[in-house]
C-alpha atoms as a PDB file:
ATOM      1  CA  UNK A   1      45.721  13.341  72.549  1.00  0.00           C
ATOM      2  CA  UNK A   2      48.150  16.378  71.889  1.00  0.00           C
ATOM      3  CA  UNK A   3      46.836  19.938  71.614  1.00  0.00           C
ATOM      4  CA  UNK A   4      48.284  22.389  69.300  1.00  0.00           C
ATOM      5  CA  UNK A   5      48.730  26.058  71.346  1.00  0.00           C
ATOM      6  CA  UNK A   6      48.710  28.550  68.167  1.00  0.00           C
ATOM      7  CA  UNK A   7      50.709  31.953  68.865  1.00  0.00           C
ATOM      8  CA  UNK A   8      47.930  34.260  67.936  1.00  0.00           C
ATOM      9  CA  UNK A   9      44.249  35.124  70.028  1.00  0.00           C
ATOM     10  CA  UNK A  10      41.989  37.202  70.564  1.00  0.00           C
ATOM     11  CA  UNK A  11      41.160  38.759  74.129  1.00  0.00           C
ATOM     12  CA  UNK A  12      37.745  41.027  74.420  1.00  0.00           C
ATOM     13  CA  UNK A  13      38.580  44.055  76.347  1.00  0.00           C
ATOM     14  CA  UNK A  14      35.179  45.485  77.181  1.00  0.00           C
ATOM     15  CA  UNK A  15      36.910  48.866  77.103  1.00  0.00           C
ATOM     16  CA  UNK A  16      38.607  49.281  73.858  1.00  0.00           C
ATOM     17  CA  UNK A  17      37.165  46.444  71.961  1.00  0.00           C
ATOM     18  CA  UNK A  18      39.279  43.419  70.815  1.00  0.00           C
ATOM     19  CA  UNK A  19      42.855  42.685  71.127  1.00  0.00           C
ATOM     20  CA  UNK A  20      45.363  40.831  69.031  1.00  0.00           C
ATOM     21  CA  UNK A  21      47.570  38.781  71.444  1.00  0.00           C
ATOM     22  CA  UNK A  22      51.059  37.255  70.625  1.00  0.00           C
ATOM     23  CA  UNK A  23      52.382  33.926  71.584  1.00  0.00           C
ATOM     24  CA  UNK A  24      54.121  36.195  74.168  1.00  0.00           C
ATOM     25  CA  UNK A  25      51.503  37.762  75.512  1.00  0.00           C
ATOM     26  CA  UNK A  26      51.911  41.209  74.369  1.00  0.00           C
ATOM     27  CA  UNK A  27      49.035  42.828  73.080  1.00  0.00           C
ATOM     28  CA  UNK A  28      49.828  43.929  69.020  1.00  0.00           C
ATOM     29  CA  UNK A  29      46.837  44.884  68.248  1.00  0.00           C
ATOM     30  CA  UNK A  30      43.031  46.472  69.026  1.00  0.00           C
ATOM     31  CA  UNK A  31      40.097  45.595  66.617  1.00  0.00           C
ATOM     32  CA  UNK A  32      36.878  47.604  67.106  1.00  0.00           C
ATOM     33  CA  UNK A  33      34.776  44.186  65.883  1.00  0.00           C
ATOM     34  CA  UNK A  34      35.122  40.873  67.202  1.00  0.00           C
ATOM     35  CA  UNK A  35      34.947  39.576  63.247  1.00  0.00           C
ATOM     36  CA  UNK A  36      37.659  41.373  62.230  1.00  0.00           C
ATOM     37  CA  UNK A  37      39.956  40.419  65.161  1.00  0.00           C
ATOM     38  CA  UNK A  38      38.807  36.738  64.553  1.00  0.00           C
ATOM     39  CA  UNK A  39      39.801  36.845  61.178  1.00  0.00           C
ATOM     40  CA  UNK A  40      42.997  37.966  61.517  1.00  0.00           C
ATOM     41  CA  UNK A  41      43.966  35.613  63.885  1.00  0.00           C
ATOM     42  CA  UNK A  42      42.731  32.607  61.888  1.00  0.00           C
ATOM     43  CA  UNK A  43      44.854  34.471  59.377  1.00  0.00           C
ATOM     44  CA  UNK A  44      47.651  34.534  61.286  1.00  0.00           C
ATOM     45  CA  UNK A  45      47.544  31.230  62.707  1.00  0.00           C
ATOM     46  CA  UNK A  46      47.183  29.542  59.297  1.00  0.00           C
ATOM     47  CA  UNK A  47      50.360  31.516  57.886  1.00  0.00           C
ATOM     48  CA  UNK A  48      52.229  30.221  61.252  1.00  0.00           C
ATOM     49  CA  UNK A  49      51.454  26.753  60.588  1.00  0.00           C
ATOM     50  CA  UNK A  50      52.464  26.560  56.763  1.00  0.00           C
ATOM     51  CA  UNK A  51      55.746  27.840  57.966  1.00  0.00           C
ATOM     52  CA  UNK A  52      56.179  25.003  60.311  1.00  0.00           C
ATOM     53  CA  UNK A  53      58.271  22.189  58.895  1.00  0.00           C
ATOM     54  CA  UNK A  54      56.273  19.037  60.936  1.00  0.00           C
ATOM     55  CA  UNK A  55      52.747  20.936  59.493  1.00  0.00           C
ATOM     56  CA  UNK A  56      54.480  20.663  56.065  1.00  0.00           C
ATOM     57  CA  UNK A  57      55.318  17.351  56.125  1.00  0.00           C
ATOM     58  CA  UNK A  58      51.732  15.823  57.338  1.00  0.00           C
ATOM     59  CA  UNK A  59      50.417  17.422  54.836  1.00  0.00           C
ATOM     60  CA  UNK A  60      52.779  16.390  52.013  1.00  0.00           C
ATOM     61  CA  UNK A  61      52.173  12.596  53.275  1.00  0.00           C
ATOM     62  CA  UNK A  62      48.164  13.084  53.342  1.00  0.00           C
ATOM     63  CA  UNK A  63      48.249  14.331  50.057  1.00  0.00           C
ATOM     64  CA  UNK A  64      50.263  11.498  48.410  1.00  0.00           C
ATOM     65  CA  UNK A  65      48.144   9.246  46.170  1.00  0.00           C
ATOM     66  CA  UNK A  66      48.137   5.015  47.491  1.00  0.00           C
ATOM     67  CA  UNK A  67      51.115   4.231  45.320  1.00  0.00           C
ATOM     68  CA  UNK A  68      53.246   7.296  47.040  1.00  0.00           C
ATOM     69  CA  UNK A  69      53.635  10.162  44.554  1.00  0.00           C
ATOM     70  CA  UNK A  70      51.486  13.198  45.210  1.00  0.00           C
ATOM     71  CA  UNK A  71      48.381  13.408  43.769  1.00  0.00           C
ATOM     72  CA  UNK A  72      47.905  15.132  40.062  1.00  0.00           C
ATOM     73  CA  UNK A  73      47.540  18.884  41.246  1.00  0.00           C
ATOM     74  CA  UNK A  74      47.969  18.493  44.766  1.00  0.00           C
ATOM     75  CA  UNK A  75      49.682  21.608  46.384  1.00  0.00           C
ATOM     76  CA  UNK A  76      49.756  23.701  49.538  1.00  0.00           C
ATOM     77  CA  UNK A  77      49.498  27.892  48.772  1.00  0.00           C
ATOM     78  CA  UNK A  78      51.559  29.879  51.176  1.00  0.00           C
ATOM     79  CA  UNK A  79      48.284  31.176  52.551  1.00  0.00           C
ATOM     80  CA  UNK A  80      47.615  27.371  53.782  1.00  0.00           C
ATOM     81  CA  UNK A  81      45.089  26.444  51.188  1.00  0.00           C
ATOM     82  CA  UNK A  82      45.575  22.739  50.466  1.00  0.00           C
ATOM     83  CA  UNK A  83      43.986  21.663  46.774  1.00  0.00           C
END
């Protein structure tokens, strides 16, 4: 089985609190509550996924309907919400 790496985690710095961390490396940002860095990053890491082309596509093709056209209402939001 493949594993996805996503750019964006968190690293607890028992100093400062909770930093963001890039895909390389660098720290971007420091978030006082664990919760708030989490949430960004799942943030993050949803908006780097809808922007990926292969992501795109498997989700088009899950969301078409047995005879091949996309399901009535079916969409993706840019925030990665499918419906």
């Amino acid at each position: 089985m493949n594993s996805l790496k996503l750019p964006w985690h968190v690293q607890p710095d028992a100093m400062a609190g909770h930093n963001l961390i890039n895909a390389e490396g660098e720290q971007v940002a420091l978030f006082e509550t664990e919760a708030d860095a989490v949430a960004t990053v799942d943030r993050m890491n949803r908006e780097w996924l809808v922007g990926q082309s292969w992501f795109r596509q498997a989700v088009s093709e899950a969301l078409r309907s047995d005879s091949g056209s996309p399901r009535e209402g079916a969409h993706i939001s840019k925030q990665g919400a499918v419906s």
